[in-house]
N, C-alpha and C. Protein backbone atom coordinates (compact mmCIF):
# COMPACT_ATOMS: atom_id res chain seq x y z
N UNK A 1 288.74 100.97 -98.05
CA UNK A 1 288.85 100.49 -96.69
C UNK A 1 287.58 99.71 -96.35
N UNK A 2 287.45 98.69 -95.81
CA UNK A 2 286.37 97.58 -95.34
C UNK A 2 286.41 97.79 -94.16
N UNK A 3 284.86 98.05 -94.02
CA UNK A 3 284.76 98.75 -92.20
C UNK A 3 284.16 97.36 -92.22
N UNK A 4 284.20 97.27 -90.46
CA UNK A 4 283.25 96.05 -89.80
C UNK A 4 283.01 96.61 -88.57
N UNK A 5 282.03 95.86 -88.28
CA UNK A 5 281.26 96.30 -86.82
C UNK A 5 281.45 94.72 -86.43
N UNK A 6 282.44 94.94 -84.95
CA UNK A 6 282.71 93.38 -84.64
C UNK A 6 282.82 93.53 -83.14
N UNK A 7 283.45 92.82 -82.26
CA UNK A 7 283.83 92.80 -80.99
C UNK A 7 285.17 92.56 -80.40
N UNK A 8 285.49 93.28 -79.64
CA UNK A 8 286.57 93.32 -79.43
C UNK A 8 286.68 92.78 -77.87
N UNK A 9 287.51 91.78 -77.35
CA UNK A 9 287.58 91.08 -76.24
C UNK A 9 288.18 91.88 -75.30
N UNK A 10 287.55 92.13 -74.05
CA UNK A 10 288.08 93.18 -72.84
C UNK A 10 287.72 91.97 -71.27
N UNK A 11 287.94 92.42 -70.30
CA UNK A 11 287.85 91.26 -69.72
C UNK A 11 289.64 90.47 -69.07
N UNK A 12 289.09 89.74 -67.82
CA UNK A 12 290.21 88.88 -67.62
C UNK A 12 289.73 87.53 -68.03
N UNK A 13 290.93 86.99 -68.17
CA UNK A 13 291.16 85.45 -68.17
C UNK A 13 289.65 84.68 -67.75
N UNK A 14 289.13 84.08 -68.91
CA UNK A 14 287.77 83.13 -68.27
C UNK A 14 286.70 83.86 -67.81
N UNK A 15 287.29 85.74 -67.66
CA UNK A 15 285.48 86.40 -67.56
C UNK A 15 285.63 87.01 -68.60
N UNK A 16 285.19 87.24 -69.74
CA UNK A 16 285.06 87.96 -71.03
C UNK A 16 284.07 89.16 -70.78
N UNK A 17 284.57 90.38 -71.41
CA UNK A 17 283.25 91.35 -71.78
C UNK A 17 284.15 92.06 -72.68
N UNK A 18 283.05 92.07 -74.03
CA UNK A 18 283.40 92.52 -75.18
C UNK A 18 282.81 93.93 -75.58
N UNK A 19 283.60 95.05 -76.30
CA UNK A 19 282.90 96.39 -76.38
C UNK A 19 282.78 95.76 -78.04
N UNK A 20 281.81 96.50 -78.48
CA UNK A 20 281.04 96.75 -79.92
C UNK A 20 282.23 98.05 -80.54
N UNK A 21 282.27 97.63 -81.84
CA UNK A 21 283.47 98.58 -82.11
C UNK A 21 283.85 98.97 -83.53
N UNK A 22 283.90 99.99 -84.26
CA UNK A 22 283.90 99.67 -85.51
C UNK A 22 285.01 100.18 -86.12
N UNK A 23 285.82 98.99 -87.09
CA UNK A 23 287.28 98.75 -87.00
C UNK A 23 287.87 98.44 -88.88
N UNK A 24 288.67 99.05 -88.86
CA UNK A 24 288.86 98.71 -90.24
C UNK A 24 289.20 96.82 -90.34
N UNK A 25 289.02 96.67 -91.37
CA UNK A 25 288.80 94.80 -91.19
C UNK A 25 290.35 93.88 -90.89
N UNK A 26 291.15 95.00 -91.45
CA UNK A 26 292.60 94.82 -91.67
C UNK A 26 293.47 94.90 -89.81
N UNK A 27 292.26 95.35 -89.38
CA UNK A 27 293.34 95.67 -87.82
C UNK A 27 293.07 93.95 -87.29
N UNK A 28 293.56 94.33 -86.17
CA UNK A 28 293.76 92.76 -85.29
C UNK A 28 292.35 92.74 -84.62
N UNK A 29 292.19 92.11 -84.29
CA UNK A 29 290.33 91.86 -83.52
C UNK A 29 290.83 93.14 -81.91
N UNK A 30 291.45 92.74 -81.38
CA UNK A 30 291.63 93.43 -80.33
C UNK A 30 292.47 94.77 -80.49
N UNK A 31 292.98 95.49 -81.51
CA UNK A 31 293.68 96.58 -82.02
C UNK A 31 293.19 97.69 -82.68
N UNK A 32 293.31 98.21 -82.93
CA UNK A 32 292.88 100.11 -82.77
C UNK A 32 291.97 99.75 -83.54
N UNK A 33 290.54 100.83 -83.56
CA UNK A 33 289.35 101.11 -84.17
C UNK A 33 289.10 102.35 -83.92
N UNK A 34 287.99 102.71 -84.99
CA UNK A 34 287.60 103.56 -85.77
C UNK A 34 286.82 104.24 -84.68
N UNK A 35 285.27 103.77 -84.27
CA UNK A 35 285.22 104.44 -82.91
C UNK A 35 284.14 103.01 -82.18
N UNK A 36 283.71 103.11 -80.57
CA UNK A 36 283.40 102.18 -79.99
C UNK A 36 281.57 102.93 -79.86
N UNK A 37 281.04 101.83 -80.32
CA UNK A 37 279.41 101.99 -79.78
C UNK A 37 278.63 101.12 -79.12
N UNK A 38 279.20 100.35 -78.63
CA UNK A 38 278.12 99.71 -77.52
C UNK A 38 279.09 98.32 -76.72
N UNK A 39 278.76 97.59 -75.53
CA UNK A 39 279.38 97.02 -75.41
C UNK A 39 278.21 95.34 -74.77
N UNK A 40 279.08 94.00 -74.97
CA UNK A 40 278.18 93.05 -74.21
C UNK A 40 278.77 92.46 -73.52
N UNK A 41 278.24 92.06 -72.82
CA UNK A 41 278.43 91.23 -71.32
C UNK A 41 277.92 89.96 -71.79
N UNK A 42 278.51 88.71 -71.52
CA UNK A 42 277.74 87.53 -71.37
C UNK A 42 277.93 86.98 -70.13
N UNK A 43 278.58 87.68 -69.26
CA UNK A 43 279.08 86.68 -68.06
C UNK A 43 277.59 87.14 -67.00
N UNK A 44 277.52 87.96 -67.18
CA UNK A 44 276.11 88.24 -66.25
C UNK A 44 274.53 87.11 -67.29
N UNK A 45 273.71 87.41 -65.91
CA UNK A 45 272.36 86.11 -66.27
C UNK A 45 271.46 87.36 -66.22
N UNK A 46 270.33 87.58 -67.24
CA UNK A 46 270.89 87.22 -68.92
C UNK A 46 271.70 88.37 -69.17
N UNK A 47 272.49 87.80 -69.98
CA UNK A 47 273.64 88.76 -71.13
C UNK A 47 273.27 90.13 -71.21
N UNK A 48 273.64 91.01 -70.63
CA UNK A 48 273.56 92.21 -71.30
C UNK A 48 274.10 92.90 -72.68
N UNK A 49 273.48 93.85 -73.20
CA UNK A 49 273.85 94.57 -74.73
C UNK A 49 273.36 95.58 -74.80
N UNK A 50 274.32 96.64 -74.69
CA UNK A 50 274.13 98.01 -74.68
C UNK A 50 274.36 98.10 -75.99
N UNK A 51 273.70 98.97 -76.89
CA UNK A 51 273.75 100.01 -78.65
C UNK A 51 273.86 100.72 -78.53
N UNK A 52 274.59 102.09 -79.11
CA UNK A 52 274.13 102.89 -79.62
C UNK A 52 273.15 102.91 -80.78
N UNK A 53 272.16 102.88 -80.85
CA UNK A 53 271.14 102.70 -82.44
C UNK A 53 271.80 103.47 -83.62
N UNK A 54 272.07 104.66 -82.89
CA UNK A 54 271.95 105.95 -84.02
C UNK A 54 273.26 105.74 -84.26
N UNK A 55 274.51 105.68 -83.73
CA UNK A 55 275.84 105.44 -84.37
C UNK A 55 275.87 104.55 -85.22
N UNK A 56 275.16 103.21 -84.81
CA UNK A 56 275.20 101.26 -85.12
C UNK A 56 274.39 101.94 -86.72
N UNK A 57 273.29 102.27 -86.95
CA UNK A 57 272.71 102.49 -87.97
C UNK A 57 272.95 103.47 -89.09
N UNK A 58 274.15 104.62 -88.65
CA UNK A 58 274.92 105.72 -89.21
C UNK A 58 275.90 105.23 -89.89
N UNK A 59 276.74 103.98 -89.22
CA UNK A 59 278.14 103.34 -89.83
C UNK A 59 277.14 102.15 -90.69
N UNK A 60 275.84 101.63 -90.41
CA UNK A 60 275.67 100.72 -91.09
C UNK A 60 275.59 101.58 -92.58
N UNK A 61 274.35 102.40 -92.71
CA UNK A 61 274.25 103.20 -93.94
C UNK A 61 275.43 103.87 -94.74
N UNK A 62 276.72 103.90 -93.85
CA UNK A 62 278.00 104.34 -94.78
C UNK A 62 278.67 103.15 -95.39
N UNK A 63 278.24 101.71 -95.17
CA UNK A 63 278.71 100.45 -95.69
C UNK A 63 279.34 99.24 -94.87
N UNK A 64 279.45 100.25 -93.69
CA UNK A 64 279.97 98.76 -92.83
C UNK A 64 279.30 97.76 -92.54
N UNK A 65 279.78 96.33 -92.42
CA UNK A 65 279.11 95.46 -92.33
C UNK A 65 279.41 94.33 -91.02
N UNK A 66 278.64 94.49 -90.59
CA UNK A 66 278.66 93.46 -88.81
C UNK A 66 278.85 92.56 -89.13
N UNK A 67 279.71 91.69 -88.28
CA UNK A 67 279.41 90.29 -88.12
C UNK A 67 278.71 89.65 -87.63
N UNK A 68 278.48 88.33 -87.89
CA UNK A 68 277.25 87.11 -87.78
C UNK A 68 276.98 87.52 -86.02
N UNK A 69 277.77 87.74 -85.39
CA UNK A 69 277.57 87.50 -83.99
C UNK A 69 276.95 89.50 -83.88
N UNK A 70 277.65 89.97 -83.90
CA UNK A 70 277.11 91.74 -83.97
C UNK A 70 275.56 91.59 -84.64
N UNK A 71 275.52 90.96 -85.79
CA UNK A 71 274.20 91.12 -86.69
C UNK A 71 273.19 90.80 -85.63
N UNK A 72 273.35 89.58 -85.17
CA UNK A 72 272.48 89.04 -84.02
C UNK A 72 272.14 89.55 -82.52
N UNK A 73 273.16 90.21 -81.70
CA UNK A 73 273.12 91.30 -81.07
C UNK A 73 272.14 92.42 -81.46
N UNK A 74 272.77 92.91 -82.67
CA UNK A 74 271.91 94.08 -83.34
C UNK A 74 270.62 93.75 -83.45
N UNK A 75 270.22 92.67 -83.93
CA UNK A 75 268.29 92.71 -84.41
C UNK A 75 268.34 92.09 -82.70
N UNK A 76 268.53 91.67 -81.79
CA UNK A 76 267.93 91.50 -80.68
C UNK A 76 268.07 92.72 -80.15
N UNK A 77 268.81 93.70 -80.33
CA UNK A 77 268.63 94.84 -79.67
C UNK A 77 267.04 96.08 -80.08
N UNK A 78 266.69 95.58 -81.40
CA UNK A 78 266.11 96.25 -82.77
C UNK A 78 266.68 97.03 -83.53
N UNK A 79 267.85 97.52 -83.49
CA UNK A 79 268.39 98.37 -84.63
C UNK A 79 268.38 97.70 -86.04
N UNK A 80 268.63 96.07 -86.11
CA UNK A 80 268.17 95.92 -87.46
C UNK A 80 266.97 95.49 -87.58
């Protein structure tokens, strides 16, 4: 199974806020996951990004792997 740590789109129409979420790679971007650890906001000035560190860094060490946009979240948060 190929875990990912990605985002999942929540939000109405034209306001987006995405929860952090870690999902087998095979589901739909917006469809069931594994469990949720943090969530971001871009519609607020500046962007908010909540982590969990200790979950984000628990699923990283079991093999999952973030995407380009999560990765970047993540080291601005410092977990990586």
């Amino acid at each position: 199974m190929a875990v990912k740590i990605r985002l999942r789109r929540m939000g109405a129409k034209k306001a987006p806020f995405y929860r952090i979420v870690v999902a087998d790679s095979r589901f739909p971007r917006d469809g069931r996951s594994i469990e949720e650890i943090g969530y971001y906001d871009p519609t607020k000035e500046p962007s908010v990004v909540k982590v969990d560190a200790d979950k984000a860094k628990e699923w990283i060490s079991k093999g999952a792997q973030p995407t380009e946009i999560v990765k970047t979240l993540l080291k601005k948060e410092g977990v990586l």
